[in-house]
N, C-alpha and C. Protein backbone atom coordinates (compact mmCIF):
# COMPACT_ATOMS: atom_id res chain seq x y z
N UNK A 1 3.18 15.54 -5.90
CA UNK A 1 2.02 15.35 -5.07
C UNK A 1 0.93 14.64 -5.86
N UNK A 2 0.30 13.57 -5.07
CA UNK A 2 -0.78 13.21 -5.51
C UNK A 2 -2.23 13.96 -5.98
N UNK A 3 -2.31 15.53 -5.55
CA UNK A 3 -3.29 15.95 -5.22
C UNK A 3 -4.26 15.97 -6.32
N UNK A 4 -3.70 15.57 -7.44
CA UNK A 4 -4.31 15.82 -8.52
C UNK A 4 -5.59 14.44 -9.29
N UNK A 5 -6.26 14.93 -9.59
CA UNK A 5 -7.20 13.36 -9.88
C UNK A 5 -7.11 13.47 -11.46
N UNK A 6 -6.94 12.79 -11.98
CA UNK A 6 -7.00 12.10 -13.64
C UNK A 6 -8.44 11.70 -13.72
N UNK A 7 -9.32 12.85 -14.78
CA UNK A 7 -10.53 12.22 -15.15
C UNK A 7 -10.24 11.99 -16.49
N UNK A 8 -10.80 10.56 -17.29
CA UNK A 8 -10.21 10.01 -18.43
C UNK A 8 -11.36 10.70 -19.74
N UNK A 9 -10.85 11.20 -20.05
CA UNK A 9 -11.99 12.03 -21.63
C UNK A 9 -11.80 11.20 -22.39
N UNK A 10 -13.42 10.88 -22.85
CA UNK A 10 -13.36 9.87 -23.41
C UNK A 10 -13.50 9.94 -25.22
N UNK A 11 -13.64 9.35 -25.86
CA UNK A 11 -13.47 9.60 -27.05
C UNK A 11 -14.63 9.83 -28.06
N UNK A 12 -15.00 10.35 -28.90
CA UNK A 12 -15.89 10.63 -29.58
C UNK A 12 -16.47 10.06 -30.35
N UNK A 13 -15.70 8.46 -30.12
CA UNK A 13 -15.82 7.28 -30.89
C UNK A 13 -16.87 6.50 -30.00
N UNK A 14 -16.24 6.70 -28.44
CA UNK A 14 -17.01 5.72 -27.96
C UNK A 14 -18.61 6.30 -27.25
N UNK A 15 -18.66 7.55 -27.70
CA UNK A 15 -20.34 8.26 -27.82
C UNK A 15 -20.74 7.77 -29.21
N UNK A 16 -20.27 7.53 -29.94
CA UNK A 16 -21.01 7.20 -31.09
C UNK A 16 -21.46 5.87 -31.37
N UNK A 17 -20.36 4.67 -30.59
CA UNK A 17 -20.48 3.35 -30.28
C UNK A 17 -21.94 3.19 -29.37
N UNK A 18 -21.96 4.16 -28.13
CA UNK A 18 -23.11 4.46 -27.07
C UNK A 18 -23.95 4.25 -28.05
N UNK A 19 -24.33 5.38 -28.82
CA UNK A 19 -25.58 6.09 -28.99
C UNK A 19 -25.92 4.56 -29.84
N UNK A 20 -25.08 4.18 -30.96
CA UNK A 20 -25.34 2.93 -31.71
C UNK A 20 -26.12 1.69 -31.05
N UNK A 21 -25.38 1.72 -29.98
CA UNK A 21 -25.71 0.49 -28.80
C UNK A 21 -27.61 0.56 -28.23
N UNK A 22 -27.15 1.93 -28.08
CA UNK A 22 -28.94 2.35 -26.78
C UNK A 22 -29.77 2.56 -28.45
N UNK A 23 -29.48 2.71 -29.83
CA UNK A 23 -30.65 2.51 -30.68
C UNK A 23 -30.71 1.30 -30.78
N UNK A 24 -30.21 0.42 -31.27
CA UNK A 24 -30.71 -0.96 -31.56
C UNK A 24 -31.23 -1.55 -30.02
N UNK A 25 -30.71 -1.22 -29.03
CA UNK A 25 -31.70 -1.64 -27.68
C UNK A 25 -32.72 -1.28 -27.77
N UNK A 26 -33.33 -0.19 -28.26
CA UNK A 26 -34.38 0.54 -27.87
C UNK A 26 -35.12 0.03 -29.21
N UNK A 27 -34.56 -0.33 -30.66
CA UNK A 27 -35.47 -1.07 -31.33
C UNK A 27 -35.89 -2.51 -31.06
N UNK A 28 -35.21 -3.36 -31.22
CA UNK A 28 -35.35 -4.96 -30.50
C UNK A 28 -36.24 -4.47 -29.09
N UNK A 29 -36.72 -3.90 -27.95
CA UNK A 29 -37.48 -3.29 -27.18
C UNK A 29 -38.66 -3.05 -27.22
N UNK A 30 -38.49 -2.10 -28.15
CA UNK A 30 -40.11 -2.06 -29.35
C UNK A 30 -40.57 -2.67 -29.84
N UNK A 31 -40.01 -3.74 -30.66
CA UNK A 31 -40.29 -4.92 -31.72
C UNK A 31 -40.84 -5.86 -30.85
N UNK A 32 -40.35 -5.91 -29.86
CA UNK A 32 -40.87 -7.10 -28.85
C UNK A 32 -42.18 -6.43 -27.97
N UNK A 33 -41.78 -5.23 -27.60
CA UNK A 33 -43.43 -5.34 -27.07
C UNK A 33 -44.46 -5.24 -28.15
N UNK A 34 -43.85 -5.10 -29.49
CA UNK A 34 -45.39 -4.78 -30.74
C UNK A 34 -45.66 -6.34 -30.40
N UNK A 35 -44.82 -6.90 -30.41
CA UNK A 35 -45.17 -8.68 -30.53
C UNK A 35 -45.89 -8.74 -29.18
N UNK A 36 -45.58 -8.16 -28.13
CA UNK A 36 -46.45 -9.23 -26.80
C UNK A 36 -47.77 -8.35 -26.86
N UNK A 37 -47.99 -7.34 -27.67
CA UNK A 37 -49.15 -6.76 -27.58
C UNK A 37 -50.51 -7.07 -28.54
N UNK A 38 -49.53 -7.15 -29.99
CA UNK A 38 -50.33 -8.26 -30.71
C UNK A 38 -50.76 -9.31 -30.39
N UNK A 39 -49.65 -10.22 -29.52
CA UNK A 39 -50.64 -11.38 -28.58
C UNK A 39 -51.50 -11.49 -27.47
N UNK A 40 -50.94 -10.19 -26.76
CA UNK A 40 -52.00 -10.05 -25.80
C UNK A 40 -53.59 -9.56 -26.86
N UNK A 41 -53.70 -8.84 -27.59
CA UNK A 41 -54.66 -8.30 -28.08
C UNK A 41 -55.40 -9.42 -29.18
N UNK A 42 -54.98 -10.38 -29.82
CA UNK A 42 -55.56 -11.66 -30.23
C UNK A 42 -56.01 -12.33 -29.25
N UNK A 43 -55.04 -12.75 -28.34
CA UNK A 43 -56.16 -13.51 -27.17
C UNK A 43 -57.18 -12.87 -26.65
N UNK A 44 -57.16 -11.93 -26.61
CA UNK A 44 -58.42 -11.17 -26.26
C UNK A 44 -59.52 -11.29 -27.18
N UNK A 45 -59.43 -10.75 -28.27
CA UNK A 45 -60.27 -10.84 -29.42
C UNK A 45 -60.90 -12.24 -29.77
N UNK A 46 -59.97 -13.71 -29.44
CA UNK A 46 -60.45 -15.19 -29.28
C UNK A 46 -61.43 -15.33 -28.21
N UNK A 47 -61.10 -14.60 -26.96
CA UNK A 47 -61.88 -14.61 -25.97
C UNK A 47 -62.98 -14.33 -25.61
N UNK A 48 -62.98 -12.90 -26.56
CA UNK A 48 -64.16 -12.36 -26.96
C UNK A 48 -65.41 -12.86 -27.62
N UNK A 49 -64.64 -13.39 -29.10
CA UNK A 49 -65.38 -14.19 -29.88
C UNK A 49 -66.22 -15.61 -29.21
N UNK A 50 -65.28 -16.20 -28.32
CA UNK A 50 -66.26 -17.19 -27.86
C UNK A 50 -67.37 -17.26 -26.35
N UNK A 51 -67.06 -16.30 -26.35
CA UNK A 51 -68.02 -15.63 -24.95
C UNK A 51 -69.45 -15.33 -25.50
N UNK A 52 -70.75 -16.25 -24.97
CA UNK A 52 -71.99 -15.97 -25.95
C UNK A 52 -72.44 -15.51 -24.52
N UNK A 53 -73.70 -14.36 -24.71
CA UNK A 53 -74.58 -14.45 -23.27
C UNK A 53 -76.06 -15.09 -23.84
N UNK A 54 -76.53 -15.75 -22.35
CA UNK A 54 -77.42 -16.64 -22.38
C UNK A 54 -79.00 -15.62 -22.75
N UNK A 55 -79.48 -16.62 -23.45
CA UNK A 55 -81.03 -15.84 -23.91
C UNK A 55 -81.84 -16.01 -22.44
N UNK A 56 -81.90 -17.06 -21.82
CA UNK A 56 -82.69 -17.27 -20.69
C UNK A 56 -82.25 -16.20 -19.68
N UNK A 57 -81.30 -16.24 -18.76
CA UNK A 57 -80.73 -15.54 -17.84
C UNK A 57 -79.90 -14.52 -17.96
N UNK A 58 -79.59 -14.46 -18.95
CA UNK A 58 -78.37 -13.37 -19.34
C UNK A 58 -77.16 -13.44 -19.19
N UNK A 59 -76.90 -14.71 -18.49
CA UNK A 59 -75.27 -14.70 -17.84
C UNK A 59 -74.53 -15.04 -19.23
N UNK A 60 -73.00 -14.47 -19.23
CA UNK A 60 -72.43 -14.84 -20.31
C UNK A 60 -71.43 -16.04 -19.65
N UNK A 61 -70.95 -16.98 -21.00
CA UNK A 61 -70.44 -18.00 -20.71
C UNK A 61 -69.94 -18.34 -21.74
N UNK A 62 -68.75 -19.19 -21.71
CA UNK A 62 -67.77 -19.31 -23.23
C UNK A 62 -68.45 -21.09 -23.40
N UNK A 63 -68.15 -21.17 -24.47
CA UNK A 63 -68.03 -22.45 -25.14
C UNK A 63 -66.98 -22.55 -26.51
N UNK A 64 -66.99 -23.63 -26.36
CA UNK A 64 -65.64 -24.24 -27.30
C UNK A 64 -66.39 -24.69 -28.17
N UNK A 65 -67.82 -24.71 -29.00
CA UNK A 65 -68.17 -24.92 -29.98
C UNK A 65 -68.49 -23.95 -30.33
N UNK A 66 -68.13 -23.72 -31.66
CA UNK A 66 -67.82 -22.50 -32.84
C UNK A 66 -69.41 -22.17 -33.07
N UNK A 67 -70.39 -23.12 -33.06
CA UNK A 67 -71.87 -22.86 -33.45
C UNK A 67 -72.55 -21.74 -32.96
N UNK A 68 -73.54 -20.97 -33.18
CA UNK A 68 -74.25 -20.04 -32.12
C UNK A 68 -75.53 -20.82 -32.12
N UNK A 69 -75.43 -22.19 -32.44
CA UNK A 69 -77.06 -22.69 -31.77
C UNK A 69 -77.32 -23.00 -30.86
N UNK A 70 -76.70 -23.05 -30.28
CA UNK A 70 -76.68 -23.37 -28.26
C UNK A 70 -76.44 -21.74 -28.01
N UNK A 71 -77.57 -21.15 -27.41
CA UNK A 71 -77.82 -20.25 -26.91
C UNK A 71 -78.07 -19.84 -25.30
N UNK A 72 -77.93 -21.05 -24.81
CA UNK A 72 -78.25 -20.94 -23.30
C UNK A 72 -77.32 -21.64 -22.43
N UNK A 73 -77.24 -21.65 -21.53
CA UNK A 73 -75.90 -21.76 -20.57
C UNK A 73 -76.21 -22.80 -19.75
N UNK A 74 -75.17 -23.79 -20.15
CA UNK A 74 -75.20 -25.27 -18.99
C UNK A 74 -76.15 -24.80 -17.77
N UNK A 75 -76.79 -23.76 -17.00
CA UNK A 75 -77.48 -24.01 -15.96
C UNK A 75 -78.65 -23.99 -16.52
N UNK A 76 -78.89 -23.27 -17.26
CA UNK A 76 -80.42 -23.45 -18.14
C UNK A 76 -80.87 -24.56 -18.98
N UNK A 77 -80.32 -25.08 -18.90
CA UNK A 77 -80.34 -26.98 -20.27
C UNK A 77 -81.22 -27.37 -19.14
């Protein structure tokens, strides 16, 4: 009779192959988000840095010159 079902036990080799597999996934995983977080968190910090607020009005506004002698914001010139 068929009645019987064959469940296949698996080997103690291939839990150890597993576990091998899901660590190095789970490092390369990590390694990569330290990396997209370090970049997310530099661009921020660039973004930061060039964001001056205006002495006249207060509005803040970026510029692409590194100087802080321009203190006031294209609507105030």
């Amino acid at each position: 009779m068929k009645d019987e079902i064959d469940i296949p036990v698996q080997k103690e080799e291939d839990f150890v192959a597993a576990n091998i597999r899901r660590d190095n996934y789970s490092r390369i995983r990590d390694l990569q988000a330290m990396e997209f977080n370090a970049a997310i968190s530099s661009r921020l910090l660039a973004e930061k840095q060039s964001t001056i607020k205006c002495d006249k009005c207060g509005k803040e506004f970026t510029t692409d010159i590194s100087s802080k002698d321009i203190m006031k914001c294209p609507d105030c010139r």
